[in-house]
Protein backbone atom coordinates (compact mmCIF):
# COMPACT_ATOMS: atom_id res chain seq x y z
CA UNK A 1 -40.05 -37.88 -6.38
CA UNK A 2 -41.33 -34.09 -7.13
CA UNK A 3 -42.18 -32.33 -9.57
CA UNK A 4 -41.42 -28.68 -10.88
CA UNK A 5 -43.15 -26.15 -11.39
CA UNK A 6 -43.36 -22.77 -13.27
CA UNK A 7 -45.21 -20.73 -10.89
CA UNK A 8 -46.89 -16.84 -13.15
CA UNK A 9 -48.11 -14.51 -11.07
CA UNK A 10 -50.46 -11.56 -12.07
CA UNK A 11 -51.14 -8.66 -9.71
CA UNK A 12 -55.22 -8.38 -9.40
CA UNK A 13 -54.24 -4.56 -7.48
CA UNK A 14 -52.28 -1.21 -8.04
CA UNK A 15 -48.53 -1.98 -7.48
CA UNK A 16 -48.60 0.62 -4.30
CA UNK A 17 -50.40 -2.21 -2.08
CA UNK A 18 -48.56 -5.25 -3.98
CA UNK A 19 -45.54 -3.34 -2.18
CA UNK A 20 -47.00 -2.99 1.04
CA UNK A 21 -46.77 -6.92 1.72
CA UNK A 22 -44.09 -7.17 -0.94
CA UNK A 23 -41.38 -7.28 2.80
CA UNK A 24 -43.28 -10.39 4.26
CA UNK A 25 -43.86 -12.07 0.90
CA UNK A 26 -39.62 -12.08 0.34
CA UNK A 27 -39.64 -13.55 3.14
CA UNK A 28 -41.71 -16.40 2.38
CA UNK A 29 -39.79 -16.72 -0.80
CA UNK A 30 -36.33 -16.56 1.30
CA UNK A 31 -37.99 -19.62 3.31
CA UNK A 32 -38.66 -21.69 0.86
CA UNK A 33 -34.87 -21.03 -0.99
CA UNK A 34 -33.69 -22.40 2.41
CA UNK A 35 -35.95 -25.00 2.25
CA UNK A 36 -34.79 -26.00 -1.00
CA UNK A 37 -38.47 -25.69 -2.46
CA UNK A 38 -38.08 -22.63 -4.48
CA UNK A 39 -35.16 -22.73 -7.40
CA UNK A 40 -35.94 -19.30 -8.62
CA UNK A 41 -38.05 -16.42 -8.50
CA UNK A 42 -38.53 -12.53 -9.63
CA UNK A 43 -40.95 -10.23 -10.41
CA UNK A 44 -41.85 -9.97 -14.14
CA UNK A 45 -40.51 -6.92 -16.49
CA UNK A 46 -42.99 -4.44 -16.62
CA UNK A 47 -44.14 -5.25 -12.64
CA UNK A 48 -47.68 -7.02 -13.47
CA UNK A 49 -46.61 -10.12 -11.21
CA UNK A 50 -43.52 -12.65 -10.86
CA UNK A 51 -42.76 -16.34 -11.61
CA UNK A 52 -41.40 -18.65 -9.56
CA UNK A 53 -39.53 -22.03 -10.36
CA UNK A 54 -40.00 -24.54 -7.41
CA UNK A 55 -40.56 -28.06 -6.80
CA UNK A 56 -43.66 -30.27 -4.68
CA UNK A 57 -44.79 -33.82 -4.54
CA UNK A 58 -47.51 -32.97 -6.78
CA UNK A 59 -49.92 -29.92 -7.77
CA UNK A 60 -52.52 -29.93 -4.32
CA UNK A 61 -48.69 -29.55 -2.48
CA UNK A 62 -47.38 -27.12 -4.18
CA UNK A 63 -51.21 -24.97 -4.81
CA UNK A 64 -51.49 -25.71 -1.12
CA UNK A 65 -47.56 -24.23 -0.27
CA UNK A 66 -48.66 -20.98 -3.09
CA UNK A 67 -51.45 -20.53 -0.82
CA UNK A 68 -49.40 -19.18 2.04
CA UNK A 69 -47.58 -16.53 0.07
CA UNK A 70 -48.47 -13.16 1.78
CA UNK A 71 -49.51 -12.04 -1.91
CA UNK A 72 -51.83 -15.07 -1.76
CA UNK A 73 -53.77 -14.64 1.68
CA UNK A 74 -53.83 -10.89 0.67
CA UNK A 75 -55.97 -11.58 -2.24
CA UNK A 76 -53.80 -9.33 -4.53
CA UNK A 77 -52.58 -12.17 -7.33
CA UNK A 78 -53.98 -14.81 -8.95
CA UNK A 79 -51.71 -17.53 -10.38
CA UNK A 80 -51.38 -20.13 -13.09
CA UNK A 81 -49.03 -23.11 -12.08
CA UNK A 82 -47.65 -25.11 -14.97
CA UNK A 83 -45.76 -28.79 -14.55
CA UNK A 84 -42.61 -29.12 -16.60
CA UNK A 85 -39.46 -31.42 -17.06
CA UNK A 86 -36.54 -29.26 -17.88
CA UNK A 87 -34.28 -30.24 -20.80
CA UNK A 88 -30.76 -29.85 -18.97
CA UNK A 89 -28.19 -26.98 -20.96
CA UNK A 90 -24.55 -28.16 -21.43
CA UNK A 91 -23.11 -27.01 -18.67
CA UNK A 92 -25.36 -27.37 -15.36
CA UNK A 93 -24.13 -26.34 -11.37
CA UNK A 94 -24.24 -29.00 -9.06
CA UNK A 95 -27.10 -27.43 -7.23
CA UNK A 96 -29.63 -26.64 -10.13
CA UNK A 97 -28.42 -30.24 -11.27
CA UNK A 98 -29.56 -31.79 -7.79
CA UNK A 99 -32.95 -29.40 -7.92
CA UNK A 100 -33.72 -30.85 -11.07
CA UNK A 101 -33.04 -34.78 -10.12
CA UNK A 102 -34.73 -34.56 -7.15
CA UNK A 103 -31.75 -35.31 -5.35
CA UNK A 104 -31.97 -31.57 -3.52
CA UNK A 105 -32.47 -32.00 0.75
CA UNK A 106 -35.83 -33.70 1.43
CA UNK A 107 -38.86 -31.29 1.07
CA UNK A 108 -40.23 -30.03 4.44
CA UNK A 109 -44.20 -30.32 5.16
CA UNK A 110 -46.18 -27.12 3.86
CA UNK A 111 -46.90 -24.88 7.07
């Protein structure tokens, strides 16, 4: 069964060349939404790095699925990745629900 994460990002450069790969790296976080991997992300308010919700087998999958993030191979964040069990809210959608359970499409092999 996975786990989930909380995924907090900090920028290590000026945000000028965070934007410069910011195109490719939306598109490794569109990959992983398709995937089912990713539940959530953003960029943090003021822009000093993002968080990202997702779920892995275990914390060498998901450090090892973090590591291809353009951002990553750039060298321009360091992360800290935090396990969690959510407490489920009152009301929950059926997909979020099925994220959480573990009952999302099966996860596809870090590339």
């Amino acid at each position: 069964m996975a786990e989930l994460f909380v995924v907090i990002t900090e920028y290590t450069t000026e945000l000028a060349e965070v934007d410069a790969h910011r195109d490719d790296h939306i598109r490794w976080i569109h990959e992983h939404y398709d995937s089912g991997r990713i539940l959530v992300s953003g960029r943090r308010s003021p822009p000093h790095g993002g968080a990202i919700v997702m779920r892995a087998t275990d914390r060498a999958e998901a450090n090892a699925v973090l590591d291809t993030d353009p951002f990553a191979a750039a060298g321009i964040v360091e992360r800290r990745l935090y396990p969690f069990t959510p407490t489920r809210p009152a009301s929950l959608d059926s997909a979020v629900a099925a994220f959480i359970d573990g009952d999302a499409p099966p996860l596809e092999a870090p590339r």
